[in-house]
C-alpha atoms as a PDB file:
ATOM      1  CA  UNK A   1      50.376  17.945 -40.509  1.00  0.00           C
ATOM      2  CA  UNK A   2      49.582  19.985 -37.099  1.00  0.00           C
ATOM      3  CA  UNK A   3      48.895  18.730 -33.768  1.00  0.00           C
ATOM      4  CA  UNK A   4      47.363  20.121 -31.093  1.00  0.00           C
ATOM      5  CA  UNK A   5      46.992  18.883 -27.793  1.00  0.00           C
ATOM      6  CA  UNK A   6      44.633  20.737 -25.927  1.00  0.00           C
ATOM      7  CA  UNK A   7      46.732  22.296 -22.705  1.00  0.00           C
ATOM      8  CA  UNK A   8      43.619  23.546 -20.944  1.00  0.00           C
ATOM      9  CA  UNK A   9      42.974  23.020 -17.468  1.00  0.00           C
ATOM     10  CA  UNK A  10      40.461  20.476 -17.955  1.00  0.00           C
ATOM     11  CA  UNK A  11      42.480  18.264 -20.252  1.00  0.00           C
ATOM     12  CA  UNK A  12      45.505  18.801 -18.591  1.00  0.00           C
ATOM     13  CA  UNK A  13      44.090  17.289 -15.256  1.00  0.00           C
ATOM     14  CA  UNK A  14      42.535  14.684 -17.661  1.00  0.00           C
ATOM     15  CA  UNK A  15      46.513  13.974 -18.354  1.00  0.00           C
ATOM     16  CA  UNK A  16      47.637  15.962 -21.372  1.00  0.00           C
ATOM     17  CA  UNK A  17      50.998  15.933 -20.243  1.00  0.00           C
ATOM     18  CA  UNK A  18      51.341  11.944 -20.398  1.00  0.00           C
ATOM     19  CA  UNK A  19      49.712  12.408 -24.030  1.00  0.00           C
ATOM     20  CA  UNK A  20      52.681  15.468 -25.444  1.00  0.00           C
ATOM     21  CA  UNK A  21      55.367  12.937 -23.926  1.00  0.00           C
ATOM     22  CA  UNK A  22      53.852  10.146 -25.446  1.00  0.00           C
ATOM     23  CA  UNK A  23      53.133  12.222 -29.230  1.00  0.00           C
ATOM     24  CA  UNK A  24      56.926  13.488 -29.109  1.00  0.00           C
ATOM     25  CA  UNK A  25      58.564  10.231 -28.744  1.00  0.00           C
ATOM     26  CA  UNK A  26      56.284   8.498 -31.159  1.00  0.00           C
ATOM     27  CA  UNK A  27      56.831  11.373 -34.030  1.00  0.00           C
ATOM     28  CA  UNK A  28      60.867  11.324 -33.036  1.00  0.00           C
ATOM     29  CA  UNK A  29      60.754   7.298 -33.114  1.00  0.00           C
ATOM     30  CA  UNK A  30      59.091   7.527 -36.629  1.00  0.00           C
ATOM     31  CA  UNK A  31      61.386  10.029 -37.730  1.00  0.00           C
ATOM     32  CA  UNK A  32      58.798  12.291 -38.206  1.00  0.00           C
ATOM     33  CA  UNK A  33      59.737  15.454 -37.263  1.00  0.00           C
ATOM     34  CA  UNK A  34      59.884  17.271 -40.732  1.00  0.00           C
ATOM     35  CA  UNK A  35      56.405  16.076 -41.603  1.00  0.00           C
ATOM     36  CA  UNK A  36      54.477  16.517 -37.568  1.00  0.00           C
ATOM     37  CA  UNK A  37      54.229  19.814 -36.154  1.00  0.00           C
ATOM     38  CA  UNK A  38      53.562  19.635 -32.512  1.00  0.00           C
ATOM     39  CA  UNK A  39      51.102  22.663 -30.919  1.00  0.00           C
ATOM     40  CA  UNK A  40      49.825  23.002 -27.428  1.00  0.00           C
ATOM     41  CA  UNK A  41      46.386  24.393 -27.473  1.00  0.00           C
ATOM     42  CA  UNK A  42      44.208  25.980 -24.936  1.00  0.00           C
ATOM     43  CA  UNK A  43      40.437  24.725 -25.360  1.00  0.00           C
ATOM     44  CA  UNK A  44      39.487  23.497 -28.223  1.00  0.00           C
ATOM     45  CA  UNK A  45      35.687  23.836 -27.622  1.00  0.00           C
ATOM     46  CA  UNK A  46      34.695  19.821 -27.800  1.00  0.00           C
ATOM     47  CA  UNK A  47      35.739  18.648 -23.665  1.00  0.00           C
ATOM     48  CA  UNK A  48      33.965  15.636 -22.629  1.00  0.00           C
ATOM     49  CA  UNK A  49      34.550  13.491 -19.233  1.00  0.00           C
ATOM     50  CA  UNK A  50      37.027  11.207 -20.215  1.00  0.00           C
ATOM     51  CA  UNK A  51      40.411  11.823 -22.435  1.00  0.00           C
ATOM     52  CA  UNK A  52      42.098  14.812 -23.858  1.00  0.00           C
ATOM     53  CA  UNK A  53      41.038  16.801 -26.939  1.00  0.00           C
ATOM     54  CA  UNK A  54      43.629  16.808 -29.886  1.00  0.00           C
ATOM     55  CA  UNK A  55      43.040  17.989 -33.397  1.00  0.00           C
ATOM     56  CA  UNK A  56      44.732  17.089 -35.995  1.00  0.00           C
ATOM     57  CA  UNK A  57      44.836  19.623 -38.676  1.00  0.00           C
ATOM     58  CA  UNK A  58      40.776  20.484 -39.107  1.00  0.00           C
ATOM     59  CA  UNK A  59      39.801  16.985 -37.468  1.00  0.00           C
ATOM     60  CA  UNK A  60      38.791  17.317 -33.566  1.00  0.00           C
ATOM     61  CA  UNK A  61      39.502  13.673 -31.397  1.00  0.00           C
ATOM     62  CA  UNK A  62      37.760  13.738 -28.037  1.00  0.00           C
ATOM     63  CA  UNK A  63      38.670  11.201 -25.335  1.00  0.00           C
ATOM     64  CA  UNK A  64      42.318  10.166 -25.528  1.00  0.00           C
ATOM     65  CA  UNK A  65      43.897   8.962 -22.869  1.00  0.00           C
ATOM     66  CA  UNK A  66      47.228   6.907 -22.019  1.00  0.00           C
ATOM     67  CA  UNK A  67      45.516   3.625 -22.558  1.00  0.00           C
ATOM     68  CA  UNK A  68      44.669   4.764 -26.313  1.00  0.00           C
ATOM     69  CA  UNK A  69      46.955   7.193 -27.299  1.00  0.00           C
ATOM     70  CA  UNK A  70      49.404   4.502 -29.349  1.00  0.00           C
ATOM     71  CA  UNK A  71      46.187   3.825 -31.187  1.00  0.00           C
ATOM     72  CA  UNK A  72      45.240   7.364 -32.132  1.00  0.00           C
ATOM     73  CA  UNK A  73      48.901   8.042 -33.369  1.00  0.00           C
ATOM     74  CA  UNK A  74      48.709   5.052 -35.413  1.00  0.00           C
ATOM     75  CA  UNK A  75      45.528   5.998 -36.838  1.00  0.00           C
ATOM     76  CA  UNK A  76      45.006   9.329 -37.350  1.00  0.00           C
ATOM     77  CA  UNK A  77      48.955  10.584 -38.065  1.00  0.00           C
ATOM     78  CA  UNK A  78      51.094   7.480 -38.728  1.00  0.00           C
ATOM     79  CA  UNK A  79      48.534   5.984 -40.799  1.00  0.00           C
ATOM     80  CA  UNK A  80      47.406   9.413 -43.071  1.00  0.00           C
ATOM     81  CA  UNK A  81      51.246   9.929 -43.561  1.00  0.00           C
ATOM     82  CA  UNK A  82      52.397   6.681 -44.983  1.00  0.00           C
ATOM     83  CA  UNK A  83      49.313   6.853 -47.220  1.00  0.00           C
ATOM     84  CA  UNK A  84      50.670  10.335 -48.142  1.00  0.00           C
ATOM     85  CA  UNK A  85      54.126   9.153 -49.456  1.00  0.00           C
ATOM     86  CA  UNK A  86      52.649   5.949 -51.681  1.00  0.00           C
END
């Protein structure tokens, strides 16, 4: 699975940085560092006002943000992964 956080200066002010710490603890916590391949991206086309873009392999998530990143990861990486090994 890829990851990319979009880097951009738009995103980053909308606090990318908080959301690549946050995405490299979670994937080192789950031991998932074999299976989650972390990217920085410049823009990814699909900014809105609120939240960083990150896509996740060919899926595109607008509007995450520190109060629902731990959400996202469980959703759309922890989530697809487990699924993936049953």
């Amino acid at each position: 699975m890829i990851v990319q956080v979009c880097v951009g200066s738009s995103c980053h002010l909308k606090g990318s940085p908080d959301i690549v710490e946050f995405l490299t603890a979670a994937v080192a916590e789950h031991h998932l560092e074999d299976e989650v391949t972390l990217a920085g991206s410049f823009c990814i086309g699909k900014c809105n006002r609120v939240g960083v873009t990150v896509q996740v392999d060919d899926d595109i998530h607008t509007g995450i943000t520190r109060e629902n990143v731990r959400e996202f990861f469980n959703e759309n990486i922890l989530k697809p992964i487990k699924s993936e090994r049953n």
